[in-house]
N, C-alpha and C. Protein backbone atom coordinates (compact mmCIF):
# COMPACT_ATOMS: atom_id res chain seq x y z
N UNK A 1 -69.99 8.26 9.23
CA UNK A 1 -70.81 9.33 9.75
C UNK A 1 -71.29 10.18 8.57
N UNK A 2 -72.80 10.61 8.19
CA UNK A 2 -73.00 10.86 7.41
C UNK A 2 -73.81 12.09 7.70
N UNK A 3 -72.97 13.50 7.33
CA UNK A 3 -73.29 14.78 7.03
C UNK A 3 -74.65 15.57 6.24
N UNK A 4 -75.14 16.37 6.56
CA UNK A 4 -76.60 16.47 5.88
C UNK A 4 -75.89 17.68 4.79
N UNK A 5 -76.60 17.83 3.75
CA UNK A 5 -75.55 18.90 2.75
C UNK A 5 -75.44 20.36 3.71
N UNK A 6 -76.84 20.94 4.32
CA UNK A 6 -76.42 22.49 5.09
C UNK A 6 -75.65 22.22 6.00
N UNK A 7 -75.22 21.27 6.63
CA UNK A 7 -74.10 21.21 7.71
C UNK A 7 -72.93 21.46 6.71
N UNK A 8 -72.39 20.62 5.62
CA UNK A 8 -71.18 20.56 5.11
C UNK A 8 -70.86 21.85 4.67
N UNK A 9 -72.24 22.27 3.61
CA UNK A 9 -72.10 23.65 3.51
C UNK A 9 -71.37 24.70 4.15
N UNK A 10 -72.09 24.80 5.61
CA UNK A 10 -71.80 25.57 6.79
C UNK A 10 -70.72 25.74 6.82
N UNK A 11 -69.88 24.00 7.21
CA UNK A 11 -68.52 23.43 7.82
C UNK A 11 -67.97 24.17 7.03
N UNK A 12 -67.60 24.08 5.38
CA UNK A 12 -66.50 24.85 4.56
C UNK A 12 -66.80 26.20 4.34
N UNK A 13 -68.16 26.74 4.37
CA UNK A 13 -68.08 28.16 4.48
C UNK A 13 -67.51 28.82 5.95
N UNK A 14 -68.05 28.34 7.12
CA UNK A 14 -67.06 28.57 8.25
C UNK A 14 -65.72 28.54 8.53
N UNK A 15 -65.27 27.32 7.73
CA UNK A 15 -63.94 27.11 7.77
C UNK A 15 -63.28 28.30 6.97
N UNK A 16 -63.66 28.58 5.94
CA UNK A 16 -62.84 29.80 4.74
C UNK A 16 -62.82 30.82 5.94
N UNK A 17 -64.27 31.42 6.27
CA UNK A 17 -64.45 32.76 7.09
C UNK A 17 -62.87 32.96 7.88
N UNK A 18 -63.07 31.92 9.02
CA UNK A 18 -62.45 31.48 10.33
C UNK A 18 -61.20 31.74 9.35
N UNK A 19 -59.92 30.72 8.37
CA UNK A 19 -59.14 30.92 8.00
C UNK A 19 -58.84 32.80 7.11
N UNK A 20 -60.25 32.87 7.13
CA UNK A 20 -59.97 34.75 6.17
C UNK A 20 -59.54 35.55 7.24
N UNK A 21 -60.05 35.04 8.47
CA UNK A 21 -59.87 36.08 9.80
C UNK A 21 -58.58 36.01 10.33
N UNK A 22 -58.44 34.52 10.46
CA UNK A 22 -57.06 34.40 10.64
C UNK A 22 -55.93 35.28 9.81
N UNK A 23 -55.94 35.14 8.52
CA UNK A 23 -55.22 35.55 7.28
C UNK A 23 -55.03 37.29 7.97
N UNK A 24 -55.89 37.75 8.19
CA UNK A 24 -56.08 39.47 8.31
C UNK A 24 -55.24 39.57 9.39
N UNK A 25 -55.72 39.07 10.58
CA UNK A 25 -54.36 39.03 12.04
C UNK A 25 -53.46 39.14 11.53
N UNK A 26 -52.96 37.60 10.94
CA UNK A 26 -51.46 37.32 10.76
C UNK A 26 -50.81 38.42 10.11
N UNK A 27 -51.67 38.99 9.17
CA UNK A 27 -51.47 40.18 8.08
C UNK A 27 -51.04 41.77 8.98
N UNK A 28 -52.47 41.79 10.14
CA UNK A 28 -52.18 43.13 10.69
C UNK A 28 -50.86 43.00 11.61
N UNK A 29 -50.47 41.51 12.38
CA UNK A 29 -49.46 41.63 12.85
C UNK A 29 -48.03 41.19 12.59
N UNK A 30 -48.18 40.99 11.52
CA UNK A 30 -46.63 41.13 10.32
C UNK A 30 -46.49 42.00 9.62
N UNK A 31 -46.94 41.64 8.53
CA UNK A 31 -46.39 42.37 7.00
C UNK A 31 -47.06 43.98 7.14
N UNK A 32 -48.66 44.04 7.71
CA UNK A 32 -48.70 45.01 7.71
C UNK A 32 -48.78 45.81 9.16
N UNK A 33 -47.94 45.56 9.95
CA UNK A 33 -48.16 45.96 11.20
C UNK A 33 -47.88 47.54 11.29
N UNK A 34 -48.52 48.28 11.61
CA UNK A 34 -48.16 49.69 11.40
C UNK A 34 -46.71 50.30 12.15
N UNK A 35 -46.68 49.88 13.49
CA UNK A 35 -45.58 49.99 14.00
C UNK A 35 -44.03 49.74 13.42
N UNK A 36 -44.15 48.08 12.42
CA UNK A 36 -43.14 48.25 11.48
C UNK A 36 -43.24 49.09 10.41
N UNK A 37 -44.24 49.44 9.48
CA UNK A 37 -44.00 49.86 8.60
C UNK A 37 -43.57 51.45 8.87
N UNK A 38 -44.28 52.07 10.14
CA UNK A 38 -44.59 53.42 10.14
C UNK A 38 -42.51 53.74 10.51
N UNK A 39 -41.96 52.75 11.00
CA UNK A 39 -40.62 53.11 10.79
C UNK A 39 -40.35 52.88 9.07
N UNK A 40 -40.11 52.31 8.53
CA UNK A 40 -40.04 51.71 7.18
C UNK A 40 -40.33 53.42 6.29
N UNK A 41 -41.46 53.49 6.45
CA UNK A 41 -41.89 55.08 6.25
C UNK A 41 -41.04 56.07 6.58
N UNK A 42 -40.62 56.49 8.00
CA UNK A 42 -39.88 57.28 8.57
C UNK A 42 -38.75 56.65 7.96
N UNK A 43 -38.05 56.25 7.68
CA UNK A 43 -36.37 55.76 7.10
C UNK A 43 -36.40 55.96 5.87
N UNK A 44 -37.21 55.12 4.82
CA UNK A 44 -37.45 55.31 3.53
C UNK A 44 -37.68 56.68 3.52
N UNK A 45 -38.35 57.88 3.77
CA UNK A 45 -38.80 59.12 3.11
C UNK A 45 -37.52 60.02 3.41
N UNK A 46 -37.09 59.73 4.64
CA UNK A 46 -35.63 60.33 5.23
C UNK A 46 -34.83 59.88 4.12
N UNK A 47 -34.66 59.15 3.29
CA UNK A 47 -33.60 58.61 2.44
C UNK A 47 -34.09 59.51 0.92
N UNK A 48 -35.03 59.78 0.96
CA UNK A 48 -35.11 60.72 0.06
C UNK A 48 -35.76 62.24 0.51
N UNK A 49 -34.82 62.65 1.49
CA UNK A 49 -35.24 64.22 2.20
C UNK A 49 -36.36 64.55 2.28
N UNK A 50 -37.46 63.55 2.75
CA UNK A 50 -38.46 63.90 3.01
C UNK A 50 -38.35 63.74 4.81
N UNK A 51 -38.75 64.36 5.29
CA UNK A 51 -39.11 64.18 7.11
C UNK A 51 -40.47 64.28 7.29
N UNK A 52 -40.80 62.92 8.16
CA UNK A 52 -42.29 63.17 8.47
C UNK A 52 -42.23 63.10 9.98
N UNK A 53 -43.31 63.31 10.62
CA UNK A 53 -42.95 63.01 11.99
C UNK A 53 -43.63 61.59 12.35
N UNK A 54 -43.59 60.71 13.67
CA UNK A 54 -43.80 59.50 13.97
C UNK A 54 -45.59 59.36 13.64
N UNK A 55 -45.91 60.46 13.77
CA UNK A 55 -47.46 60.23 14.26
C UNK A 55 -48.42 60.22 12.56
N UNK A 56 -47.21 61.43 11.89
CA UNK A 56 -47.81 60.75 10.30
C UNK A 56 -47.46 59.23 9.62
N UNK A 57 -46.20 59.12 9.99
CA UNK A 57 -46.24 57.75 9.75
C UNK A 57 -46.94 56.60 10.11
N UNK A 58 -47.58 56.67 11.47
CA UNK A 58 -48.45 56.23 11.55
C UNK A 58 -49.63 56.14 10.82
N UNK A 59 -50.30 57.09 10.88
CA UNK A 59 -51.56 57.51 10.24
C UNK A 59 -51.10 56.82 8.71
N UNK A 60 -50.36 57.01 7.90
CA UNK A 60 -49.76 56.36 6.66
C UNK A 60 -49.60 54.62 6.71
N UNK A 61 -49.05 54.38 7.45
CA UNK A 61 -48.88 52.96 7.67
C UNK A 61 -50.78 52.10 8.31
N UNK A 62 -51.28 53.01 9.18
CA UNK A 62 -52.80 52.26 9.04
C UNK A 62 -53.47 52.56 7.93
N UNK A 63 -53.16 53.47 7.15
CA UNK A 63 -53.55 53.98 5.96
C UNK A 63 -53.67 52.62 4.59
N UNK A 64 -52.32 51.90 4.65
CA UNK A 64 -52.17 51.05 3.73
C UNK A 64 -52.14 49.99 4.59
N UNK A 65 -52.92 49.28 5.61
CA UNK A 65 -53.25 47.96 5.88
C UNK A 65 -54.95 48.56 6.03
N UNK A 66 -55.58 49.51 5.85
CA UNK A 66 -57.38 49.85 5.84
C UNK A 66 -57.80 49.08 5.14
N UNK A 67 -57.84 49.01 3.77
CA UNK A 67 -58.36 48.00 2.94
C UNK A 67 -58.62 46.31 3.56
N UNK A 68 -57.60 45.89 4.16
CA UNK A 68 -57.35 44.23 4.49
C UNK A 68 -58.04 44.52 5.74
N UNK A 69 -58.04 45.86 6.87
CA UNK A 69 -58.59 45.47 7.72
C UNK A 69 -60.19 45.58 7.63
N UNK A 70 -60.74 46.24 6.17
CA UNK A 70 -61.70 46.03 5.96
C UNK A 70 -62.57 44.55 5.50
N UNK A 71 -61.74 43.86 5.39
CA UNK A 71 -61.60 42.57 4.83
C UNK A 71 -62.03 42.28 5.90
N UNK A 72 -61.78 42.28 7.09
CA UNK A 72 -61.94 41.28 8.41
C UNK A 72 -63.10 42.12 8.76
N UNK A 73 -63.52 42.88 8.92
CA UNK A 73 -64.65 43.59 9.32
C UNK A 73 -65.90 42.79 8.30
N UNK A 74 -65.78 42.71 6.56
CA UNK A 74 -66.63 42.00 6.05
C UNK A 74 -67.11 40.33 6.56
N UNK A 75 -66.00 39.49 6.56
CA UNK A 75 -65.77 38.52 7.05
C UNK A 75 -66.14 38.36 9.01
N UNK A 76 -66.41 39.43 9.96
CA UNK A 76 -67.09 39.33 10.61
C UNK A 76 -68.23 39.07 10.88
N UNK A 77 -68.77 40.10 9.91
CA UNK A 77 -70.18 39.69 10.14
C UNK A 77 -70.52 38.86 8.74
N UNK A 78 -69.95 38.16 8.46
CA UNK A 78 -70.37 36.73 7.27
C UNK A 78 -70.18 35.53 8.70
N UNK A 79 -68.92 36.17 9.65
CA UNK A 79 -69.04 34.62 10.70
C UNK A 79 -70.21 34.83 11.61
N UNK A 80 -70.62 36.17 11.99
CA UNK A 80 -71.89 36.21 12.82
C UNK A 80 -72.99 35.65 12.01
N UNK A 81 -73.16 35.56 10.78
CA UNK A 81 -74.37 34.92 10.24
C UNK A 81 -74.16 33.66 9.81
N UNK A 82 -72.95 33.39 9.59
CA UNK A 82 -73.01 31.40 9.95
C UNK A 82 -73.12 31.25 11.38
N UNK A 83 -72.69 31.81 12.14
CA UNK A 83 -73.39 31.48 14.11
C UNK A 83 -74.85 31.28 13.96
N UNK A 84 -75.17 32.60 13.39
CA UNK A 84 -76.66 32.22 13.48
C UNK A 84 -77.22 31.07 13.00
N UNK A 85 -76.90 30.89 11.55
CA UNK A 85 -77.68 29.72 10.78
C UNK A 85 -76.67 28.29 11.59
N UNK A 86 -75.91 28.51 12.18
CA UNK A 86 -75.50 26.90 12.95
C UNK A 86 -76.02 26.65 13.61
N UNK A 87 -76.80 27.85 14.68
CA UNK A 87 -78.31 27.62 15.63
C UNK A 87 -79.03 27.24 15.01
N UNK A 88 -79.55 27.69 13.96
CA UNK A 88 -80.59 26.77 13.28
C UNK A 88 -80.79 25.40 12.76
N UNK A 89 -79.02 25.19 12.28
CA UNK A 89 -79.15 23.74 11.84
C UNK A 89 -78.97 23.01 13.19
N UNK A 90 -78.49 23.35 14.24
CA UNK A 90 -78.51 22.50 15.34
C UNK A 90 -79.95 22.47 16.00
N UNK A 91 -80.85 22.86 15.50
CA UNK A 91 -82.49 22.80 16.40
C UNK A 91 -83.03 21.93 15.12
N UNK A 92 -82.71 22.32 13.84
CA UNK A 92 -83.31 22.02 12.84
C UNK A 92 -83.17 20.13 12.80
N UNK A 93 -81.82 19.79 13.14
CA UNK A 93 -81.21 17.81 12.72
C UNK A 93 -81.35 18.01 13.97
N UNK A 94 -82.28 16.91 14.26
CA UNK A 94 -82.16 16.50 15.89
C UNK A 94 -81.89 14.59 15.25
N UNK A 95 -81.52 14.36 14.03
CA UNK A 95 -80.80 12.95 14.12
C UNK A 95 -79.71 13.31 14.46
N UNK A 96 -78.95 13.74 14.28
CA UNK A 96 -77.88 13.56 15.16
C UNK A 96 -77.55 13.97 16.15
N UNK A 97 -78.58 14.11 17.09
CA UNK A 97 -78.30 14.73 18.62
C UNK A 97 -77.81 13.54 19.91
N UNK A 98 -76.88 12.75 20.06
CA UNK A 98 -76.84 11.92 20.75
C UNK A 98 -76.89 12.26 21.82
N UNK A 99 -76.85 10.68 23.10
CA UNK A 99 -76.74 11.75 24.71
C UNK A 99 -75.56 11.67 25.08
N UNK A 100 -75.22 12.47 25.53
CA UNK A 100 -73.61 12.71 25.93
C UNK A 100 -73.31 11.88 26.74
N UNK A 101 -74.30 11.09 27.41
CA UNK A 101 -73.52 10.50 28.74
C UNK A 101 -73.51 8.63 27.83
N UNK A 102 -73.82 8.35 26.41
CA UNK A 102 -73.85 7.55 25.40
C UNK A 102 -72.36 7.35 25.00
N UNK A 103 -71.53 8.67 24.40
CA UNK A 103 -70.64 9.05 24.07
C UNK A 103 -69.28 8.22 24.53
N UNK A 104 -68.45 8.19 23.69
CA UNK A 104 -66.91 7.23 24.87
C UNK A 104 -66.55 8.61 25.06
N UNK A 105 -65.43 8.45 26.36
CA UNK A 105 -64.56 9.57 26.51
C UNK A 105 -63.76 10.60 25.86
N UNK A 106 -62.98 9.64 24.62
CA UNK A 106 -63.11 10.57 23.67
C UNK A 106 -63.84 11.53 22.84
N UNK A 107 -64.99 11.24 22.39
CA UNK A 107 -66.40 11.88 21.85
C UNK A 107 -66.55 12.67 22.61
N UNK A 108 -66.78 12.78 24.14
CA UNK A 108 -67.06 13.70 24.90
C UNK A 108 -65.98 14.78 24.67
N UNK A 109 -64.83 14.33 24.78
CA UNK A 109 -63.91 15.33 24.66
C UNK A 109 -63.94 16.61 23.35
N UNK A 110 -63.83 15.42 22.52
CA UNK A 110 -64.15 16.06 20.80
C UNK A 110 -65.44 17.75 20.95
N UNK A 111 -66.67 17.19 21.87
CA UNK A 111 -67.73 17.72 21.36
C UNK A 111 -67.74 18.54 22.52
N UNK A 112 -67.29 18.66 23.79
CA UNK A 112 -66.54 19.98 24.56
C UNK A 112 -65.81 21.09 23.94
N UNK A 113 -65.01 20.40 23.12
CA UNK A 113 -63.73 21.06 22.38
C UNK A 113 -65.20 21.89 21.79
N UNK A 114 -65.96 21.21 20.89
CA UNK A 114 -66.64 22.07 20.02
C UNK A 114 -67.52 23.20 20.78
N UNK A 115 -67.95 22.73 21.71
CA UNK A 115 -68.60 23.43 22.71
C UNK A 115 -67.62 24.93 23.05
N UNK A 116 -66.56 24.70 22.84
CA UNK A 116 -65.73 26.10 23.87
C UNK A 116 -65.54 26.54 22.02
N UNK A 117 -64.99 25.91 21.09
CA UNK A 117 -64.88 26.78 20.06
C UNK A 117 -66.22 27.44 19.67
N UNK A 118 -67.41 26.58 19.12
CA UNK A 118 -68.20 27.79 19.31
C UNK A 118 -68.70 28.69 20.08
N UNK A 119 -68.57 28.71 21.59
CA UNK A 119 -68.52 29.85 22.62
C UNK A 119 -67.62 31.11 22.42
N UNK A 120 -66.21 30.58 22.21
CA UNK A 120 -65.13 31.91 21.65
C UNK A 120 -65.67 32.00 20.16
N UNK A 121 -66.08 31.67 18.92
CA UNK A 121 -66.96 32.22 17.97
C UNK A 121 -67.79 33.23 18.51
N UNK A 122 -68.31 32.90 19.12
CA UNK A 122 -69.74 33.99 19.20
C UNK A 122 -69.09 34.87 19.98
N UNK A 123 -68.12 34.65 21.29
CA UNK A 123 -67.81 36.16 21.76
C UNK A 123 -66.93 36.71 20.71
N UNK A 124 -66.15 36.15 19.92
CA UNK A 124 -65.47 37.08 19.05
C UNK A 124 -66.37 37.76 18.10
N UNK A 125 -67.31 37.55 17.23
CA UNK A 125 -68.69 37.96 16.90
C UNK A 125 -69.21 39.41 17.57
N UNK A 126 -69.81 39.05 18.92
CA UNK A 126 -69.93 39.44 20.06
C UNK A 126 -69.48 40.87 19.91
N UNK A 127 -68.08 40.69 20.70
CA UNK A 127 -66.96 41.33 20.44
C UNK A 127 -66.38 42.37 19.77
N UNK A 128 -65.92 41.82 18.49
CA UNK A 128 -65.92 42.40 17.48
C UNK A 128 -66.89 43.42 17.35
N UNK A 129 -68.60 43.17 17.11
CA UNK A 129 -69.20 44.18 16.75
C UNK A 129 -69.35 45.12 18.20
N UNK A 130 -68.96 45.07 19.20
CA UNK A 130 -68.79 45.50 20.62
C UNK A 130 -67.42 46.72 20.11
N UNK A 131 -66.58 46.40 19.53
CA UNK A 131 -65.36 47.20 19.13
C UNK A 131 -65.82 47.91 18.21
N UNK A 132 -66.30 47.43 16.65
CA UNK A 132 -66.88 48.17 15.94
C UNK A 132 -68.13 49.37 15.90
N UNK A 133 -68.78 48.91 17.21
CA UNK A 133 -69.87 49.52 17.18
C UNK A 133 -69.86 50.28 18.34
N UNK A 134 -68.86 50.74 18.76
CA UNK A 134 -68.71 51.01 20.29
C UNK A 134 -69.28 52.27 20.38
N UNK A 135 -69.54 53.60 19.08
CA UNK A 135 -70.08 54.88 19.53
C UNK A 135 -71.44 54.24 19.92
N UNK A 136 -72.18 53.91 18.76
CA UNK A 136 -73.23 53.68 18.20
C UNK A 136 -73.40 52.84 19.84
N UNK A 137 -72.81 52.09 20.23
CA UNK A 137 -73.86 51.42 21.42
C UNK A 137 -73.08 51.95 22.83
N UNK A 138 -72.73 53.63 22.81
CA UNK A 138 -72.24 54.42 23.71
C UNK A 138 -71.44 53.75 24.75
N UNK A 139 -70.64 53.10 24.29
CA UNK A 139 -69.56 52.66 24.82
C UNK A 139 -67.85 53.59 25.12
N UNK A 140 -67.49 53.85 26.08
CA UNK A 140 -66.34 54.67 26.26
C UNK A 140 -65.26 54.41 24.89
N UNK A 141 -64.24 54.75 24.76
CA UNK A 141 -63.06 54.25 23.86
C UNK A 141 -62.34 53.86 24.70
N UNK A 142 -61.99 53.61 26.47
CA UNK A 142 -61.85 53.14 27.36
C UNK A 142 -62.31 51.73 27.16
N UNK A 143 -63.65 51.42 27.46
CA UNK A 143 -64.04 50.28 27.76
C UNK A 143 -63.80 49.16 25.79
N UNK A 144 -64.22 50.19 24.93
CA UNK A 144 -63.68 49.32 23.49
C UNK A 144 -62.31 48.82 23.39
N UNK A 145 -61.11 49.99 24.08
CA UNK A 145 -60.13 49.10 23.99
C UNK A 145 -59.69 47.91 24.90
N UNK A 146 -60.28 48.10 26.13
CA UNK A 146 -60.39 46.79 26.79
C UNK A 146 -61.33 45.94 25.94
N UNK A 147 -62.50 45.86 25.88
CA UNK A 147 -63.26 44.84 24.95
C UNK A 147 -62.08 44.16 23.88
N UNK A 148 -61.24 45.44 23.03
CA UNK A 148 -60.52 44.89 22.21
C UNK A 148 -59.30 43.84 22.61
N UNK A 149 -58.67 44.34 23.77
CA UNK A 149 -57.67 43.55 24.28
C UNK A 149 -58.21 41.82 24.66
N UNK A 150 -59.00 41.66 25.54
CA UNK A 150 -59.65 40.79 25.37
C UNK A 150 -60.13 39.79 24.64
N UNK A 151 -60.31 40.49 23.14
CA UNK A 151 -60.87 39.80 22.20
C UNK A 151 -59.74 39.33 21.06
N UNK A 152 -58.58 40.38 21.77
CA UNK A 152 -57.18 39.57 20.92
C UNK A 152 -56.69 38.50 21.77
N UNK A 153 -57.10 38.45 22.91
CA UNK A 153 -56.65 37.20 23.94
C UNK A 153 -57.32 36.01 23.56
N UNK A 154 -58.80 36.48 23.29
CA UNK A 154 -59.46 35.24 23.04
C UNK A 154 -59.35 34.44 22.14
N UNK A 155 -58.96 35.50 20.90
CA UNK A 155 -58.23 34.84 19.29
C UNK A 155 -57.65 33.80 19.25
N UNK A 156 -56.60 33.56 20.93
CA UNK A 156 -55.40 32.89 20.89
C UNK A 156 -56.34 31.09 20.57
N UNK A 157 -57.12 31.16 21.33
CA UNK A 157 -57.83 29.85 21.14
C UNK A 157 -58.62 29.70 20.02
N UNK A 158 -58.73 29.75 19.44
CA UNK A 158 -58.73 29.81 17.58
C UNK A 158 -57.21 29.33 16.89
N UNK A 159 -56.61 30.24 17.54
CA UNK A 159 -54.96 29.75 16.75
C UNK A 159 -54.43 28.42 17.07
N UNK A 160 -55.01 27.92 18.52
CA UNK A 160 -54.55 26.78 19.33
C UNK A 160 -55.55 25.76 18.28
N UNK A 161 -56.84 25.84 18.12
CA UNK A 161 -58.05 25.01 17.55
C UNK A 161 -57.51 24.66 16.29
N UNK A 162 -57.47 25.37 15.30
CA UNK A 162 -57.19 25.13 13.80
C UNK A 162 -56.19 24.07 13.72
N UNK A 163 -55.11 24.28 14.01
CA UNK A 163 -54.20 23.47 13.57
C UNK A 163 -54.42 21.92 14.54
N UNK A 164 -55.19 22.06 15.89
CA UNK A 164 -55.47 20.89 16.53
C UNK A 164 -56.85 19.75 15.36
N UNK A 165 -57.68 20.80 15.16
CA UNK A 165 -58.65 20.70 14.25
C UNK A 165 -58.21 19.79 13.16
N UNK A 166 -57.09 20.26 12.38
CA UNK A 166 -57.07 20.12 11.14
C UNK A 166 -55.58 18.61 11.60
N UNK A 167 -54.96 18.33 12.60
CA UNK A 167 -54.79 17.24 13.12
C UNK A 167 -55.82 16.33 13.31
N UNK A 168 -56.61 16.23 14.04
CA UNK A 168 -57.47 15.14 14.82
C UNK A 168 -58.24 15.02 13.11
N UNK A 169 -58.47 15.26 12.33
CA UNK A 169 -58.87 15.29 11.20
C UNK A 169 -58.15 14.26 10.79
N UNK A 170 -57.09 14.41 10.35
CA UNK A 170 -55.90 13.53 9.68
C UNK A 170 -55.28 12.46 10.32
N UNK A 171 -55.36 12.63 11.50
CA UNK A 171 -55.22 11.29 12.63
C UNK A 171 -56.59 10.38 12.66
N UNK A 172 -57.94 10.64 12.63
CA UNK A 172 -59.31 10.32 12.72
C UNK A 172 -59.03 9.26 11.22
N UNK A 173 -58.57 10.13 10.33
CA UNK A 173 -59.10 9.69 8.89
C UNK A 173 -57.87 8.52 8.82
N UNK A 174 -56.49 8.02 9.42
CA UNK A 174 -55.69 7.00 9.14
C UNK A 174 -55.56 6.15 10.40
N UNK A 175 -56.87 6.33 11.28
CA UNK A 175 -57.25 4.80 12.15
C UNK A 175 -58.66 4.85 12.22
N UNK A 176 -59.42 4.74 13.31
CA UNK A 176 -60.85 4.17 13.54
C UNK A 176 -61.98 5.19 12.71
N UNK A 177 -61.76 6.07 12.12
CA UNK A 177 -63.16 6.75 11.61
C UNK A 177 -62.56 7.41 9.64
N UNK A 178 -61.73 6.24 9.69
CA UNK A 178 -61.48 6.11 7.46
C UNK A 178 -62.36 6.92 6.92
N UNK A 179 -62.38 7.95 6.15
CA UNK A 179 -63.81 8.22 5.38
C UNK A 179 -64.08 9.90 5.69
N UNK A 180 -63.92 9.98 7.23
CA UNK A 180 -64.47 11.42 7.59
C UNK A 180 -64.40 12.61 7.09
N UNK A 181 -63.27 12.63 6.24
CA UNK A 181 -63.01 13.37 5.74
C UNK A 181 -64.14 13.53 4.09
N UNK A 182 -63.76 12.56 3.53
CA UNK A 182 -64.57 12.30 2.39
C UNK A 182 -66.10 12.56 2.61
N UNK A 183 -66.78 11.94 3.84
CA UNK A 183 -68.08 12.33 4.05
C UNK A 183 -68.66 13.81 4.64
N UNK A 184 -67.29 14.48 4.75
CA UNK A 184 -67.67 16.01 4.95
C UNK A 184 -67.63 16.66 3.78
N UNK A 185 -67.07 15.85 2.76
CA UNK A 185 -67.21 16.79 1.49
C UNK A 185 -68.57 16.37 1.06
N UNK A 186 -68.66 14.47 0.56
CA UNK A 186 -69.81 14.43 -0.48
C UNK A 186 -70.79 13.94 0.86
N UNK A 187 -70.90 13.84 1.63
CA UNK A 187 -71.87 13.23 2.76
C UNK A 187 -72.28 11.58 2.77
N UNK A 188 -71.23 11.05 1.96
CA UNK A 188 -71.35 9.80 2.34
C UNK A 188 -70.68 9.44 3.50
N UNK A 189 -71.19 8.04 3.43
CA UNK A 189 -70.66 7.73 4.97
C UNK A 189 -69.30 6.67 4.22
């Protein structure tokens, strides 16, 4: 199967984005989760007679994950503008547009799968700038944190995709389709 270079392009610049976004989650809900640290804060400063109360520690603990969560805010809208330009390359190659009802069962399956991942792309996109932009497009802080809850639900299928992704990859490439991998880098077949 042989890749046109702006698709491959796309594929590994999408892929970094998608894994940068990931990286920031995993980040806001571990290492820098405010809830742990803002104790971490409260214990540590108590150990050297300082007392703060819960709500500065807070404010301190989102304080030092801002930077990384600025990271995911950049990396948002870098994935809203590969959405866009993937609309384009998908109107743009109509060689490889097969008909679905051509397809074996598997293929169909494969290109569903792709079908619902780029659907949760774009609402997280969507989304996202729906959370970010919530004065600006007079949205309650009511209705943003629902938008937000939502859009951490939807994440979950991203977390389920990647690692299925990056299987069917490695299973594909050591029986019937040898190569796939290789032709997503240099576009040979």
């Amino acid at each position: 199967m042989k890749y046109t270079l702006s698709f491959r392009i796309w594929h590994w610049l999408n892929a970094i984005i998608v894994l940068g976004l990931l990286g920031t989650v995993f980040l806001r809900k571990t290492f820098l989760s405010w809830r742990t640290n803002s104790e971490i804060l409260i214990n540590k400063l108590f150990e050297m007679d300082i007392e703060i109360s819960a709500t500065q520690a807070k404010i301190l603990a989102k304080a030092i994950r801002a930077g990384m969560w600025e990271w995911h805010i950049i990396l948002g809208y870098t994935l809203a503008f590969l959405l866009i330009y993937r609309i384009f390359l998908y109107f743009k190659d109509t060689s490889r547009k097969e008909s679905f009802n051509s397809l074996t069962l598997h293929k169909k399956a494969v290109k569903s799968l792709y079908y619902i991942v780029y659907t949760t792309l774009f609402f997280m996109a969507i989304s996202g700038f729906s959370i970010y932009f919530y004065k600006e497009l007079q949205l309650t802080k009511e209705l943003a944190h629902d938008i937000k809850e939502i859009h951490e639900l939807v994440f979950n299928i991203l977390m389920i995709f990647v690692p299925l992704h990056i299987a069917g990859v490695v299973i594909a490439e050591n029986s019937d389709e040898k190569g796939l991998l290789s032709s997503m880098i240099n576009g040979k077949d």
